[in-house]
Structure formats: C-alpha cells, structure tokens
C-alpha atoms as a PDB file:
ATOM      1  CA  UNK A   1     -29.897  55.639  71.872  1.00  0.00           C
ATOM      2  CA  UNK A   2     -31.766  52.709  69.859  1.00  0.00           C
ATOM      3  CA  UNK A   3     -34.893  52.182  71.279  1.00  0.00           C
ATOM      4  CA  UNK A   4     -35.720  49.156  69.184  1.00  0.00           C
ATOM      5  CA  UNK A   5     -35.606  45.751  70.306  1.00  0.00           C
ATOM      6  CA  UNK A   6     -32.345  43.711  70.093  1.00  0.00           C
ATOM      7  CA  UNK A   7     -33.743  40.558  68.010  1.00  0.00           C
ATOM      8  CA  UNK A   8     -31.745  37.619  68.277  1.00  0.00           C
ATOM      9  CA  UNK A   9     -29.825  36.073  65.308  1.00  0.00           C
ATOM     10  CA  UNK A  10     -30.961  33.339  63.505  1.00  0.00           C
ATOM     11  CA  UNK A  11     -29.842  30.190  64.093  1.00  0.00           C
ATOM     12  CA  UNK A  12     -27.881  29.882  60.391  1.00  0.00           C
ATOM     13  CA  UNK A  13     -26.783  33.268  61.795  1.00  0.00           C
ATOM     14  CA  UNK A  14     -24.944  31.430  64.754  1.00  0.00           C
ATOM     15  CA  UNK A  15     -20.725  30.553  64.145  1.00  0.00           C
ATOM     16  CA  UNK A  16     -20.371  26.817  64.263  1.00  0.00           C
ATOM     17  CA  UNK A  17     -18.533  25.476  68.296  1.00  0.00           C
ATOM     18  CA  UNK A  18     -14.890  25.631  68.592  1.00  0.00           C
ATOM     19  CA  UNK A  19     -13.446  21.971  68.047  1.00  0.00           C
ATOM     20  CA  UNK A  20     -12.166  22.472  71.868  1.00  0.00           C
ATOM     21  CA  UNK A  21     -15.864  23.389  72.925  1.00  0.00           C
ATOM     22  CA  UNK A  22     -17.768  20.593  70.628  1.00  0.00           C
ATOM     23  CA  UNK A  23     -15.434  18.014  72.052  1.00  0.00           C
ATOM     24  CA  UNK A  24     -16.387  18.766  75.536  1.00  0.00           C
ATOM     25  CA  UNK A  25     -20.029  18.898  74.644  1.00  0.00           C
ATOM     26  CA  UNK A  26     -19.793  15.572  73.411  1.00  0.00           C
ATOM     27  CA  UNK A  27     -17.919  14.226  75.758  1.00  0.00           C
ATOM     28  CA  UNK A  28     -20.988  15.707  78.255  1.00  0.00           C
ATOM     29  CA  UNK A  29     -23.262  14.148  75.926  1.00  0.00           C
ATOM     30  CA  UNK A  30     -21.156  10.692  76.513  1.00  0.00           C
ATOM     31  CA  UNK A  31     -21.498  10.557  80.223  1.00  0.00           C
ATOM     32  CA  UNK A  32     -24.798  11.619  80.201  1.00  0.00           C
ATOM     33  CA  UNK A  33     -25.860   8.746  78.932  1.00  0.00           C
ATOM     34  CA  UNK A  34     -23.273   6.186  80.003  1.00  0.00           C
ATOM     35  CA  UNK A  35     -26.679   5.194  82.080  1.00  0.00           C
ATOM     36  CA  UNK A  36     -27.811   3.867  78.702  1.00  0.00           C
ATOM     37  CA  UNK A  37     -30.781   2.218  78.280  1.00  0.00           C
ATOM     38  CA  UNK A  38     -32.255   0.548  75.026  1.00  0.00           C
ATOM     39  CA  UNK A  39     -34.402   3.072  73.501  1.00  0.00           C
ATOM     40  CA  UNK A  40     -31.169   5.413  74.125  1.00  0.00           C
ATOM     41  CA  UNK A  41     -28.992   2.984  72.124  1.00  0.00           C
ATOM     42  CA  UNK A  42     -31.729   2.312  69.795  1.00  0.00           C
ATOM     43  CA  UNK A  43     -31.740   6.192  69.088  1.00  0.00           C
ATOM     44  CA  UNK A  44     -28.251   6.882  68.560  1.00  0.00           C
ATOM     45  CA  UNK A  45     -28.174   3.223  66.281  1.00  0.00           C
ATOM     46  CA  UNK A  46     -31.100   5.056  64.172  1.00  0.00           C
ATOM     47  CA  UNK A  47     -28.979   8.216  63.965  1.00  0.00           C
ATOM     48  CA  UNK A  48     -25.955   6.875  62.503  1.00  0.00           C
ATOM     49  CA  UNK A  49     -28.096   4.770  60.219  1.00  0.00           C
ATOM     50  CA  UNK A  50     -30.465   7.166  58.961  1.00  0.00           C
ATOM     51  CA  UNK A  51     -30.149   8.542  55.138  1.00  0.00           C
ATOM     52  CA  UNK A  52     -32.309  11.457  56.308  1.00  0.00           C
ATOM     53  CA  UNK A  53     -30.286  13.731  58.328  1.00  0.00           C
ATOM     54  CA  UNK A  54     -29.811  16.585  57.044  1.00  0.00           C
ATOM     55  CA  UNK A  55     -25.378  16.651  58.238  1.00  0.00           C
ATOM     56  CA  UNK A  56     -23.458  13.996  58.427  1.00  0.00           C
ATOM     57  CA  UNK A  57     -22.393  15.624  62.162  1.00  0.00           C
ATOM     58  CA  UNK A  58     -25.018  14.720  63.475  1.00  0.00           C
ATOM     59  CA  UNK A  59     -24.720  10.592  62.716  1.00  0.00           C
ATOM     60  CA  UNK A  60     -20.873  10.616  63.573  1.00  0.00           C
ATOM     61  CA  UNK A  61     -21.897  12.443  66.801  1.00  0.00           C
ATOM     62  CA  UNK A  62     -23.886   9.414  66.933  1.00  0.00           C
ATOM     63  CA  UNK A  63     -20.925   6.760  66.518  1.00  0.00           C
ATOM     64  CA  UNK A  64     -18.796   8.690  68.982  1.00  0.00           C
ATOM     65  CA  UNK A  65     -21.450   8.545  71.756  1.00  0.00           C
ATOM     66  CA  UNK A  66     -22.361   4.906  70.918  1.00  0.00           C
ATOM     67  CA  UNK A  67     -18.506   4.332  71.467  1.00  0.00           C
ATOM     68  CA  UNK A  68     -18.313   5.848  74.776  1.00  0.00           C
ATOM     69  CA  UNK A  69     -21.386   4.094  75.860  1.00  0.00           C
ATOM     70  CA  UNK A  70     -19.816   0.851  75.187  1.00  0.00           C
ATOM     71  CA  UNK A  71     -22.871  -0.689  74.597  1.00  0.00           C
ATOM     72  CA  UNK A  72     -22.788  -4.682  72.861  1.00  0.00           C
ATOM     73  CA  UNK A  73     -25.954  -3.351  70.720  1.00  0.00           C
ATOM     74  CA  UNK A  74     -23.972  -1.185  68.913  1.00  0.00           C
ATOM     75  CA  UNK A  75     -21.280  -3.003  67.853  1.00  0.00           C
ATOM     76  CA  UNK A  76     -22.431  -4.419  64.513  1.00  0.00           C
ATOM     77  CA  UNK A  77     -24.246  -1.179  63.305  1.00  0.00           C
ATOM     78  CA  UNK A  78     -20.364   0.684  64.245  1.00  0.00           C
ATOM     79  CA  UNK A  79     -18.829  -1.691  62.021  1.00  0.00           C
ATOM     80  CA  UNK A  80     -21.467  -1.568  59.415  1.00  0.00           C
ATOM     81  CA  UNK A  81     -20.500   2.290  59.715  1.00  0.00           C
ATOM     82  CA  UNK A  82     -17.018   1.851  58.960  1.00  0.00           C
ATOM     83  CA  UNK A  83     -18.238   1.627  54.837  1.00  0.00           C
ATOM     84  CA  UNK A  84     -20.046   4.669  55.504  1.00  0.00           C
ATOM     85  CA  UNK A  85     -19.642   7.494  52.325  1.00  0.00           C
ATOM     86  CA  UNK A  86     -19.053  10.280  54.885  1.00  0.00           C
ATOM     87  CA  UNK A  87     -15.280  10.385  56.239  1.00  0.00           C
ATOM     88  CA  UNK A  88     -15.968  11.475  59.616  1.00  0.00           C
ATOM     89  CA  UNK A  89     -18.312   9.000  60.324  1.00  0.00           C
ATOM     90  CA  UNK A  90     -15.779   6.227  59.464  1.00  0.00           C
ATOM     91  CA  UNK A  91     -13.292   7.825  61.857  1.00  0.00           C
ATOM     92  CA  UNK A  92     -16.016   8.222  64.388  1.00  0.00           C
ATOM     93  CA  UNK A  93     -16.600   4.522  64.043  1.00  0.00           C
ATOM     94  CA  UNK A  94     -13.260   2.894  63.944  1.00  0.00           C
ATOM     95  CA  UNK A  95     -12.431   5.035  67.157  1.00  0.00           C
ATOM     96  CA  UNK A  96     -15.303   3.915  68.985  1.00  0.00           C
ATOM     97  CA  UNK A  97     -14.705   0.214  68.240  1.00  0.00           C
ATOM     98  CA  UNK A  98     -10.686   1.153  68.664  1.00  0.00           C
ATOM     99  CA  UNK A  99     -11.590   1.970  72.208  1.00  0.00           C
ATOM    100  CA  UNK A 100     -14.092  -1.018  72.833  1.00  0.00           C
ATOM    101  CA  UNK A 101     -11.756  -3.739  74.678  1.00  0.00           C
ATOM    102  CA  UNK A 102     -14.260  -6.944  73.268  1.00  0.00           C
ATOM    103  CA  UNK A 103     -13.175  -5.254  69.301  1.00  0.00           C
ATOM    104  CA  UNK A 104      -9.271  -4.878  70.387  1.00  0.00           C
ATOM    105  CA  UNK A 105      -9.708  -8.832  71.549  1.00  0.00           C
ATOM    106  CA  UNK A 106     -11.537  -9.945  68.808  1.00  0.00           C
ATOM    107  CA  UNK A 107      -9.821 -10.981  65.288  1.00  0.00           C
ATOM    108  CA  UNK A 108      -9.352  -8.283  62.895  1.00  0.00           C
ATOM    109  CA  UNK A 109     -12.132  -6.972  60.771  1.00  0.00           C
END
C-alpha cells in the first residue's frame, strides 16, 4: 500500500474535452450570458481581437459566444474576423453572423 500522497496532474498533463463535451460547454457558456451586458460583449470583442492569446481557441470560443449572444456590438468586429489568419476563427465567425437574422437580411458581404 502507497502511503504517499496522490498529487494531481498538471494541467498540460490534462487530455484536451471531447468535441461532444466542448460543444456543450460552450453552448453553457452561450446561455450564460445571453443576459449580456456591455462589459460582457466588450470582453468577448477584446478576445477575438487580441494578438496576445496564447491559442487561437480561445478567440474563436469568443466569436461563437458573441454569435449566440446576438449582440448588434459585435457585428462589425465578427466580420472584421472573417480575414482572420486562424481557420477556426473564420468558421466561428461566418457561423455566428450565418445565424444572426439582421446579417441573413442584409446584402452580401
């Protein structure tokens, strides 16, 4: 019997979510803030406009919420996102402004 203590593993250590179980998380993260306010928007707007992240997850995590929040104030910086270098963050983007009904009635981009 191992009398040491179990230590837990670091967080590099940790697997990466299921796509199944990161797509419910962020569809959590979605309704959680459907309640948006302006400093929430303004966040997730910084996020999928900052250089400085360190994954490119994190700012098309960004673009997804931002296009379930359905928010006016983040319609520019979604289509500024659309000639973003990362791929996923460009899908992110045209899906959330897919799904916005004022984009689907507006002219073509």
């Amino acid at each position: 019997m191992d009398d040491q203590p179990k230590v837990p593993p670091a967080a590099a250590d940790v697997p990466p979510l299921s796509p199944a179980l990161r797509e419910s998380v962020r569809d959590l993260m979605a309704r959680l803030l459907q309640a948006s306010d302006a400093v929430t928007v303004n966040n997730l707007v910084h996020d999928l406009e900052s250089d400085a992240l360190d994954t490119d997850d994190r700012r098309a995590d960004a673009a997804y919420v931002l296009g379930q929040m359905g928010d006016a104030r983040a319609l520019n910086p979604l289509i500024a996102a659309l000639r973003d270098e990362d791929t996923v963050v460009r899908t992110e983007a045209a899906a959330a402004l897919g799904s916005d009904q004022r984009v689907a009635r507006a002219r073509p981009l």
